[in-house]
Structures are given as C-alpha cells and as structure tokens.
Protein backbone atom coordinates (compact mmCIF):
# COMPACT_ATOMS: atom_id res chain seq x y z
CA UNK A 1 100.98 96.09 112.69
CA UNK A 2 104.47 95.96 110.58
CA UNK A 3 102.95 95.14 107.51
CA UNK A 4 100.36 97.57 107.85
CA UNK A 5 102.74 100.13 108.49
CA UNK A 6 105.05 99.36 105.45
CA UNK A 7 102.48 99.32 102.81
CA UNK A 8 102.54 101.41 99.71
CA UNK A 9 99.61 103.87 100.75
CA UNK A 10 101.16 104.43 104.02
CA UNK A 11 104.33 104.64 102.52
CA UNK A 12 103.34 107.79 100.41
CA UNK A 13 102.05 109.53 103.56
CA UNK A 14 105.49 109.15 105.14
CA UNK A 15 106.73 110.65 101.75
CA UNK A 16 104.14 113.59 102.34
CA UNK A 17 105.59 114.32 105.92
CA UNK A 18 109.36 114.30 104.66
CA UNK A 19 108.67 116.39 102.12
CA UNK A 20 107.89 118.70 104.61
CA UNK A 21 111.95 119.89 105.77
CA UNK A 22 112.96 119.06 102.29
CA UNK A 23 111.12 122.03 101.06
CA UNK A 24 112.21 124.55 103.93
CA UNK A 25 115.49 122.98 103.05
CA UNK A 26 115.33 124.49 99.71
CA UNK A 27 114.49 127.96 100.62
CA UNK A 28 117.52 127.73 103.50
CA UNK A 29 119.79 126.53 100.72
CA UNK A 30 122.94 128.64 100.34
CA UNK A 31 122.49 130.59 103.77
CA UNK A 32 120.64 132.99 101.99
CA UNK A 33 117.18 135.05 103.66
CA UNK A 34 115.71 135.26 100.10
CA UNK A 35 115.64 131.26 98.08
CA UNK A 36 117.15 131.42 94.15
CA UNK A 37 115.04 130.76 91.35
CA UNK A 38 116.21 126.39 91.61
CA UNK A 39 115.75 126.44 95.02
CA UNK A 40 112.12 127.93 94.69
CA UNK A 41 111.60 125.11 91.56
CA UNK A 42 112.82 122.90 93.74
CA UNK A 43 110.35 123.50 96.48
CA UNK A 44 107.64 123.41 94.45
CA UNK A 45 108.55 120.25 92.46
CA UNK A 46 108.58 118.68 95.80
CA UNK A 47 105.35 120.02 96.68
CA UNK A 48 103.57 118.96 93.41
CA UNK A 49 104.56 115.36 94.08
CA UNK A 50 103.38 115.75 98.26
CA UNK A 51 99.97 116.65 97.05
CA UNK A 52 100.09 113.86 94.14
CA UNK A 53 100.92 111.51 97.55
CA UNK A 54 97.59 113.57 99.31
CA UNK A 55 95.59 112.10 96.56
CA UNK A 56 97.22 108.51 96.08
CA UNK A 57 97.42 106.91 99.13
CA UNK A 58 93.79 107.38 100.13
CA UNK A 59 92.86 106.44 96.73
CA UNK A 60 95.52 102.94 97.15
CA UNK A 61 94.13 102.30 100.41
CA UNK A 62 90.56 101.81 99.40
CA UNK A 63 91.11 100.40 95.96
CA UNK A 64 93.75 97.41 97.85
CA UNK A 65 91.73 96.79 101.03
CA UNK A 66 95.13 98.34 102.71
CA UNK A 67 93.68 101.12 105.15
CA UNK A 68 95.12 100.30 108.10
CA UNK A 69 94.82 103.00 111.89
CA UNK A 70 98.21 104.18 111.53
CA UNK A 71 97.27 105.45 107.95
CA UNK A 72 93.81 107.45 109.16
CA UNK A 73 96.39 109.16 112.04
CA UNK A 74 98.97 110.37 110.11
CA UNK A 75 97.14 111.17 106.83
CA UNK A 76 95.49 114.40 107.87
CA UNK A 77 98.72 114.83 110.04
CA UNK A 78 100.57 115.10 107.06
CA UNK A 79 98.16 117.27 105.20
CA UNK A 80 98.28 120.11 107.99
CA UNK A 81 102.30 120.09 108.49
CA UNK A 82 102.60 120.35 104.71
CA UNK A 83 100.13 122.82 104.30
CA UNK A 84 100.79 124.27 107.99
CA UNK A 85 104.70 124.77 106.78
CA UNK A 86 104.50 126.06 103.50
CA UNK A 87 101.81 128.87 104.48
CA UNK A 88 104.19 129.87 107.07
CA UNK A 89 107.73 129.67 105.17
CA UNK A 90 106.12 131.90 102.48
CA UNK A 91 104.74 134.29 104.82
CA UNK A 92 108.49 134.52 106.09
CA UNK A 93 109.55 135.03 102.67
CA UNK A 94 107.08 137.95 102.21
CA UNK A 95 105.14 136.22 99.27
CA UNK A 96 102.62 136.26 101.26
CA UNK A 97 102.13 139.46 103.17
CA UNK A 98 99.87 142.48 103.87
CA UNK A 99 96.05 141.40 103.30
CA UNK A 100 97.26 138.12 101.78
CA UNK A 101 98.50 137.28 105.85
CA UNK A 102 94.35 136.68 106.46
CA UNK A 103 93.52 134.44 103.89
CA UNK A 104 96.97 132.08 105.75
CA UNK A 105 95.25 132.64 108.91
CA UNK A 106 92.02 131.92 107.94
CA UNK A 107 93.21 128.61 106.60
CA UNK A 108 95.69 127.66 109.69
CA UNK A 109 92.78 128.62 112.21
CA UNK A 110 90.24 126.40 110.33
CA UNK A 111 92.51 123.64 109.91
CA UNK A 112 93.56 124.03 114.17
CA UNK A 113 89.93 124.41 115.02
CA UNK A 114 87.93 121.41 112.86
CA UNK A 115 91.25 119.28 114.01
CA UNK A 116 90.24 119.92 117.57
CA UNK A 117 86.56 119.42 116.76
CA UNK A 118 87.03 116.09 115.17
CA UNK A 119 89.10 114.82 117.91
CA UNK A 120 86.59 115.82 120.35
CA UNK A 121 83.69 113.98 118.03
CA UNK A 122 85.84 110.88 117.93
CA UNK A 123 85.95 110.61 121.88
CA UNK A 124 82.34 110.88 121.52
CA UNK A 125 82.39 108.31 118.83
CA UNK A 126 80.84 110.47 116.16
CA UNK A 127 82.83 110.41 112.77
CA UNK A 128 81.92 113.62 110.69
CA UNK A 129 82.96 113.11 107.28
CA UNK A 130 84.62 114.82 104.81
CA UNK A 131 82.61 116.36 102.09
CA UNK A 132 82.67 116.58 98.40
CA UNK A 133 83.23 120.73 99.23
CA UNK A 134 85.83 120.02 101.14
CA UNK A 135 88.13 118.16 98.93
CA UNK A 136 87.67 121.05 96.39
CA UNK A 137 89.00 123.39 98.92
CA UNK A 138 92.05 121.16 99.44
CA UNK A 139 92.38 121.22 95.49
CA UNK A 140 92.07 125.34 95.20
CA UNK A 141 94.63 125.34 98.05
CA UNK A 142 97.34 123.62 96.74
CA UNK A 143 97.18 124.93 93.34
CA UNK A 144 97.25 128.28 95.10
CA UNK A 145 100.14 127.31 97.08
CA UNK A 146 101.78 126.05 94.17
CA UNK A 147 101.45 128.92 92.68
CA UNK A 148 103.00 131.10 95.46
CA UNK A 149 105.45 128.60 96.07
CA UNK A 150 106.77 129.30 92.09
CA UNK A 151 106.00 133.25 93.00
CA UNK A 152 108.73 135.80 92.22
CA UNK A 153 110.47 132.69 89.73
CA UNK A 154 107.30 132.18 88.01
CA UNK A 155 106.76 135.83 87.96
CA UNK A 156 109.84 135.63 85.32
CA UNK A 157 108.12 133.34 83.10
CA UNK A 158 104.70 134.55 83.25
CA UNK A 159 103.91 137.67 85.06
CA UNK A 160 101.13 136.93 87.33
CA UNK A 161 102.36 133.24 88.68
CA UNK A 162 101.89 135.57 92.62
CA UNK A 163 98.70 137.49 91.73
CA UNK A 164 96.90 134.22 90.55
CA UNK A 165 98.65 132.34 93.70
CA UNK A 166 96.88 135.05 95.85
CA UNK A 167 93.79 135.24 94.35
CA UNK A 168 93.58 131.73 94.71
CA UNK A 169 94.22 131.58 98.05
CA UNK A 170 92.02 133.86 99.09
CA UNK A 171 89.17 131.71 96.76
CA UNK A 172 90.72 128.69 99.55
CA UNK A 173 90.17 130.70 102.66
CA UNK A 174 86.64 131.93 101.68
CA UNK A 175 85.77 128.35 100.92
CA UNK A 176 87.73 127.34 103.95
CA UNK A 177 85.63 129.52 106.21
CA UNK A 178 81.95 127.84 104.54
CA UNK A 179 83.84 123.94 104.72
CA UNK A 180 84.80 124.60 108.45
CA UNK A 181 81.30 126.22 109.54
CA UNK A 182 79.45 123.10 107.88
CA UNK A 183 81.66 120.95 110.17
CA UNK A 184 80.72 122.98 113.58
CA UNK A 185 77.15 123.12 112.49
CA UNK A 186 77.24 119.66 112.05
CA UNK A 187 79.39 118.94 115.31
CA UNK A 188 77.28 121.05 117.63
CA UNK A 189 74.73 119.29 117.42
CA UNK A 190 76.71 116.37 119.37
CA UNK A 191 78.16 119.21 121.44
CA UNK A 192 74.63 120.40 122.86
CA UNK A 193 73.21 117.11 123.01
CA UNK A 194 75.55 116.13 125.95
C-alpha cells in the first residue's frame, strides 16, 4: 500500500489538493478583502501547474502500470476541491458575480450531483465512464478559470482577460449541463432496473 501511495502519479494528485489553500492563501495575503496584482499571479501560476498535475498523473499512471485505489479516490477528489474552491473564492472576490453566479452553480451542482450518482453506481457495481465530452469540459473550465483567476490583473495587460474568463465559463456550464445529463441518462437506466 506504501509504495503505491508514494508514487509519482499519486504524488502529483497530493500536489493538486495542496494547491488548493495555497491559492486562497494568496488572495488572503496581506490581510487585505481585495488580492494585489502578485498575489492574483500567484494564484493563478499555482493553478496552471494543479491542472498540468489533473492531466499528468492519470496520464503517468497508465503509461507506468502505477494506478493504484488510493489514486482513483483522491483524483476526482482533488479535481472538485480545486475547482470547488476557486469558483467559490472568486465569487467572494466579486469576479464572478451577477449572471456569471449561475454558470458557478451550474458547475458546483453538476459536479455534487454526478459525484453522488457515481458513488451510488459503484455500490451497484456499475462504472460509468468518463467521456471524450467530458474531458473537453474540464479543459474549457480551467482555461476559463484561469482566466478569471488573472481577472482585474490581466484586465491591465489585455482588456478582456474577465470578459473572455466569463464567456468561457459560461461555454463550461452549458457543456457541463449536456456532460452531466449524458451521465443520468446513462445511470438511470441502473436506477430503474432495480
């Protein structure tokens, strides 16, 4: 179990989960309510190299034989809190807000509800996999959130770092919404069948 646990592609999912307070640390930095222009760099230069992780240690499991129990747990554990977190702390910070506040809760309910799904399939022992569709949502949703995460910062640089963040995140949720009603369709038919 040890060496399973300590192996590179688990390794980078423990990375992904740290990453996690280390990027609310940076928009706490200071005391202040609103993060500086580093701080927000900061965050998302963390970020950029959690999602790298997202793709890598799947990708390093398969390629050295190394997938191991404790790496199927906690990767899609680590996936929600860092995409769980992030939604919320910029909703806090008002770069997300208004109408924008949907397309988070479209993607936090989706991600609560085909969690709860899956872990009701797997007492059934049914395994529903994760589709090619799906894995492009992931993709539009953290470059969106990358985006956003950069937001008033990248604003400075480029005007419309937010708007394209937004936009992009609203692309996410409407693909989130098709991606988590192909999973139910494909669940219920387990569900009825009991």
């Amino acid at each position: 179990m040890a060496k399973h646990a300590f192996n590179l592609p688990n390794m980078l999912t423990y990375a992904r989960i740290l990453a996690v307070p280390l990027i609310m640390l940076c928009f706490y930095l200071e005391l202040r309510t609103r993060p500086t222009d580093a701080a927000r760099w900061a965050a998302l230069g963390l970020f950029v190299a959690a999602s790298i992780t997202d793709y890598l240690d799947g990708y390093l499991a398969r390629i050295w034989q190394q997938t191991s129990n404790i790496g199927r747990m906690l990767d899609p554990i680590a996936d929600k809190l860092l995409v769980s977190a992030v939604l919320l702390l910029l909703a806090w910070d008002r770069t997300i807000d208004k109408w924008s506040l949907w397309a988070a809760i479209i993607i936090l309910c989706r991600e609560v509800l085909v969690s709860g799904l899956r872990e009701y399939l797997a007492g059934l022992k049914v395994s529903v996999p994760v589709t090619r569709l799906a894995k492009w949502k992931t993709a539009i949703q953290m470059v969106a959130i990358g985006f956003l995460l950069a937001g008033p910062a990248g604003d400075k640089i480029w005007p419309y770092i937010t708007e394209v963040g937004l936009a992009l995140l609203w692309i996410s949720a409407i693909v989130t919404l098709y991606t988590g009603y192909d999973y139910f369709r494909a669940g219920l038919k387990h569900i009825v069948n009991e």
